[in-house]
C-alpha atoms as a PDB file:
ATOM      1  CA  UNK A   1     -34.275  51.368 -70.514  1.00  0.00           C
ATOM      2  CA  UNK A   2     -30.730  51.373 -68.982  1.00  0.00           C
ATOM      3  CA  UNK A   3     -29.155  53.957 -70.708  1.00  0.00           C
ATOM      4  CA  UNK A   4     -32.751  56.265 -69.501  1.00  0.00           C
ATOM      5  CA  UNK A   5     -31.694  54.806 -65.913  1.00  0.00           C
ATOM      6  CA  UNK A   6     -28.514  55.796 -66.062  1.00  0.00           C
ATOM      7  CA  UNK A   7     -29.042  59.322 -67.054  1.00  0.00           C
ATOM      8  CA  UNK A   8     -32.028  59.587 -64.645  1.00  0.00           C
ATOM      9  CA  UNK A   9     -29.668  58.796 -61.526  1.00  0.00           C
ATOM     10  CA  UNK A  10     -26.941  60.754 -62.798  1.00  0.00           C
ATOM     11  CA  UNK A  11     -29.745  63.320 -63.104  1.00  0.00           C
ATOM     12  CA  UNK A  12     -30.990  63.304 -60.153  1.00  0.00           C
ATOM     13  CA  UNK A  13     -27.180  63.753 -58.364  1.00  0.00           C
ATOM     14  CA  UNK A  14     -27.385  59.773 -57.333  1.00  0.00           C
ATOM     15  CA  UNK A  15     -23.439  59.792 -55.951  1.00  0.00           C
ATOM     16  CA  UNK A  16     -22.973  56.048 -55.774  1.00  0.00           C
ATOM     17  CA  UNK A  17     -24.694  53.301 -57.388  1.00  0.00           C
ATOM     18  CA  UNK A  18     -24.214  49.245 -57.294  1.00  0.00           C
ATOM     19  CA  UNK A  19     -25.563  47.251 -60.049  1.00  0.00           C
ATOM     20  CA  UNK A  20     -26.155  44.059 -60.234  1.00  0.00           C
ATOM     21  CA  UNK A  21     -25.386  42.994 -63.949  1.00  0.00           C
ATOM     22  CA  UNK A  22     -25.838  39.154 -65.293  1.00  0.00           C
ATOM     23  CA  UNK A  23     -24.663  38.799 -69.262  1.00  0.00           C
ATOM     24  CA  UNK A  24     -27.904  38.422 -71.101  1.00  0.00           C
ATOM     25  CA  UNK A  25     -28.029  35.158 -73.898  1.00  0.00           C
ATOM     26  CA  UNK A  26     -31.206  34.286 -75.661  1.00  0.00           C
ATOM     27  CA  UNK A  27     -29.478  32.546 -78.609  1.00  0.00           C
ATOM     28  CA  UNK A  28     -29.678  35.661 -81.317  1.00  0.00           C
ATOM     29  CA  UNK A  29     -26.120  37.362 -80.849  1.00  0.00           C
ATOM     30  CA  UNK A  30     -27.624  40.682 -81.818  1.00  0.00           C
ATOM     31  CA  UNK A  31     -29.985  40.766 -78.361  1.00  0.00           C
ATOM     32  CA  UNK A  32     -27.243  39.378 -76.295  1.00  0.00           C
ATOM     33  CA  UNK A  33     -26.371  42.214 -73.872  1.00  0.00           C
ATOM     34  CA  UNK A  34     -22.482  41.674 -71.558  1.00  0.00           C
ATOM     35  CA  UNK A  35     -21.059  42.920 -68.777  1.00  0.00           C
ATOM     36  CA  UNK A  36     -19.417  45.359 -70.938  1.00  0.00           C
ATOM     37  CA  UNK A  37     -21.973  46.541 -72.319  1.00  0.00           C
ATOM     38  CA  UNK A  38     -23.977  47.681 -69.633  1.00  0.00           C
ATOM     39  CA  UNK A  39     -20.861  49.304 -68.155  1.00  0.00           C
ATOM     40  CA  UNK A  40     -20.263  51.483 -71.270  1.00  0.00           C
ATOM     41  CA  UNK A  41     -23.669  52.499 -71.218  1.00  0.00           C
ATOM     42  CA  UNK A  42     -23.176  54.070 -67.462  1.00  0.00           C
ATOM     43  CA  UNK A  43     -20.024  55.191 -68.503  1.00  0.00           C
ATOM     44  CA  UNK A  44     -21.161  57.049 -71.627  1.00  0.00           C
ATOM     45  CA  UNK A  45     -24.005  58.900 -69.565  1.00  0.00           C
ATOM     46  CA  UNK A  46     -21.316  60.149 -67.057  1.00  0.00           C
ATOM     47  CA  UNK A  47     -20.463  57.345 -64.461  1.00  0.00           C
ATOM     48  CA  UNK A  48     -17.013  56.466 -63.295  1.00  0.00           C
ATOM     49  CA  UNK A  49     -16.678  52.663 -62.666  1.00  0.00           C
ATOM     50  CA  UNK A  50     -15.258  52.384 -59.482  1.00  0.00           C
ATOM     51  CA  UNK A  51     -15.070  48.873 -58.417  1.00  0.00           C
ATOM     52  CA  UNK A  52     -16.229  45.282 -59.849  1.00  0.00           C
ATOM     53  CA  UNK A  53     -17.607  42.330 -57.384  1.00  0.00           C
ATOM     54  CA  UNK A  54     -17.611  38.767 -58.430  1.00  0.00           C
ATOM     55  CA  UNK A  55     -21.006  36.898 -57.533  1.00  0.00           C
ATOM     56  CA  UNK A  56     -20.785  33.244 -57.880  1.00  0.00           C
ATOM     57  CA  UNK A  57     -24.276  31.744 -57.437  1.00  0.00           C
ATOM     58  CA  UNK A  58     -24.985  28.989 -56.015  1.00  0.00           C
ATOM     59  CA  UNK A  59     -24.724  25.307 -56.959  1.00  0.00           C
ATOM     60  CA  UNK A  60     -28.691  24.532 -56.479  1.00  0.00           C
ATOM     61  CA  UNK A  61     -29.001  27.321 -59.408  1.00  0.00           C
ATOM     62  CA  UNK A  62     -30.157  25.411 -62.038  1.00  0.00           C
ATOM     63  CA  UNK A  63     -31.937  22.104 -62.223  1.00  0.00           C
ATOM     64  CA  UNK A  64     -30.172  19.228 -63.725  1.00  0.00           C
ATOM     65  CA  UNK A  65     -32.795  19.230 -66.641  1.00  0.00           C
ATOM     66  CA  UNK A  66     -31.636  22.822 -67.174  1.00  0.00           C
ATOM     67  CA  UNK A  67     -27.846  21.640 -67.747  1.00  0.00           C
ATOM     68  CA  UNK A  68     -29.168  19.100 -69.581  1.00  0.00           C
ATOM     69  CA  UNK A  69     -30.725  21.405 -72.053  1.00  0.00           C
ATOM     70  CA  UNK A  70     -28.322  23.533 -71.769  1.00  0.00           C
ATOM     71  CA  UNK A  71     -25.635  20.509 -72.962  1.00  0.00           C
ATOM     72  CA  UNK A  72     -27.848  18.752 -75.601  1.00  0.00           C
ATOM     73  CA  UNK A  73     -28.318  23.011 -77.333  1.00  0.00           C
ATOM     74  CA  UNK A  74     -24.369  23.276 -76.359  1.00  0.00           C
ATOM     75  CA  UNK A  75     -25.305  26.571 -74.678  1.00  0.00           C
ATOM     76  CA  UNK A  76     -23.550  28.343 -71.588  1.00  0.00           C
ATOM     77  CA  UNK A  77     -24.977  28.803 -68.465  1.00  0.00           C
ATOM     78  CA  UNK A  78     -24.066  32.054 -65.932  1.00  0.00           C
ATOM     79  CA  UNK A  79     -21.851  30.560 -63.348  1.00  0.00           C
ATOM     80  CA  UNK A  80     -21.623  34.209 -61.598  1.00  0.00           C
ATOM     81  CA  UNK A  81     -22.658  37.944 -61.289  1.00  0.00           C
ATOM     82  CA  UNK A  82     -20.937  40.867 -61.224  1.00  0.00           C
ATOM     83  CA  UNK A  83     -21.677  43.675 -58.623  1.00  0.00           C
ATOM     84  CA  UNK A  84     -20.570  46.845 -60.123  1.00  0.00           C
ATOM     85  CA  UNK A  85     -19.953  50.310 -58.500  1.00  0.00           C
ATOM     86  CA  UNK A  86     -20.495  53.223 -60.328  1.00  0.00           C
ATOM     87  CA  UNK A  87     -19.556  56.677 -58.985  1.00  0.00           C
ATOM     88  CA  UNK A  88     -21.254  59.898 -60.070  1.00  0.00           C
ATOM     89  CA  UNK A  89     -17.941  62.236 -60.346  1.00  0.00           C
ATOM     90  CA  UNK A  90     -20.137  65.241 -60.787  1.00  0.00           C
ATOM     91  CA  UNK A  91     -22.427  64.730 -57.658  1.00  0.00           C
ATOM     92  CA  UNK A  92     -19.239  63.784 -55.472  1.00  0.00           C
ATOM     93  CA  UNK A  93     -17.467  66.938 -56.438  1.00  0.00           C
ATOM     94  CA  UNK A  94     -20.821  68.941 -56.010  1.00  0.00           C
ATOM     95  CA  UNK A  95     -20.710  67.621 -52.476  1.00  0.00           C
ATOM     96  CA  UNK A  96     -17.404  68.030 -51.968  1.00  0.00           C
ATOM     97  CA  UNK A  97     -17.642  71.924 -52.585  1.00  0.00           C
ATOM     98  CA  UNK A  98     -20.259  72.122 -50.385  1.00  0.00           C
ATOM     99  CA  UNK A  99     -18.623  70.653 -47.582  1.00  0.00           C
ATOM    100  CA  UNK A 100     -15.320  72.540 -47.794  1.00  0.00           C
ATOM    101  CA  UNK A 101     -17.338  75.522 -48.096  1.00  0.00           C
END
């Protein structure tokens, strides 16, 4: 679903794009989905990543039985976000040539 995202907006001559991304756990390491990962996948359908955000959520978050679940399964929780820029290089250079034309 991202990588058809990706492509779409790149498709469609989207010039800038900020995404949101939180690293995905559910406990089987071959669903877990990371920052990196979701930036390669815009990067491999023909993004340019411009610029990374730190998000720190808040403190009221999660519920004390949640980091009490999360302790007793010895499991990490998300602490942060990261806001990530993406730049369509083709669509900016598109527009540029229109412009200076």
């Amino acid at each position: 679903m991202i990588k058809s995202t990706a492509e779409g907006l790149r498709d469609n001559e989207t010039k800038l794009l900020a995404f949101l991304i939180s690293d995905f756990f559910n406990g089987h390491s071959e669903n877990n989905i990371f920052f990196e990962d979701y930036t390669n996948i815009f990067i491999r359908a023909g993004w340019k990543h411009a610029a990374t955000i730190q998000c720190p959520l808040s403190k009221s978050r999660y519920s004390n039985g949640q980091v009490e679940r999360a302790r007793y399964e010895q499991k990490l929780l998300p602490l942060a976000r990261s806001l990530v820029i993406f730049e369509n290089t083709a669509a900016l250079q598109s527009q540029e040539k229109e412009v200076s034309a």
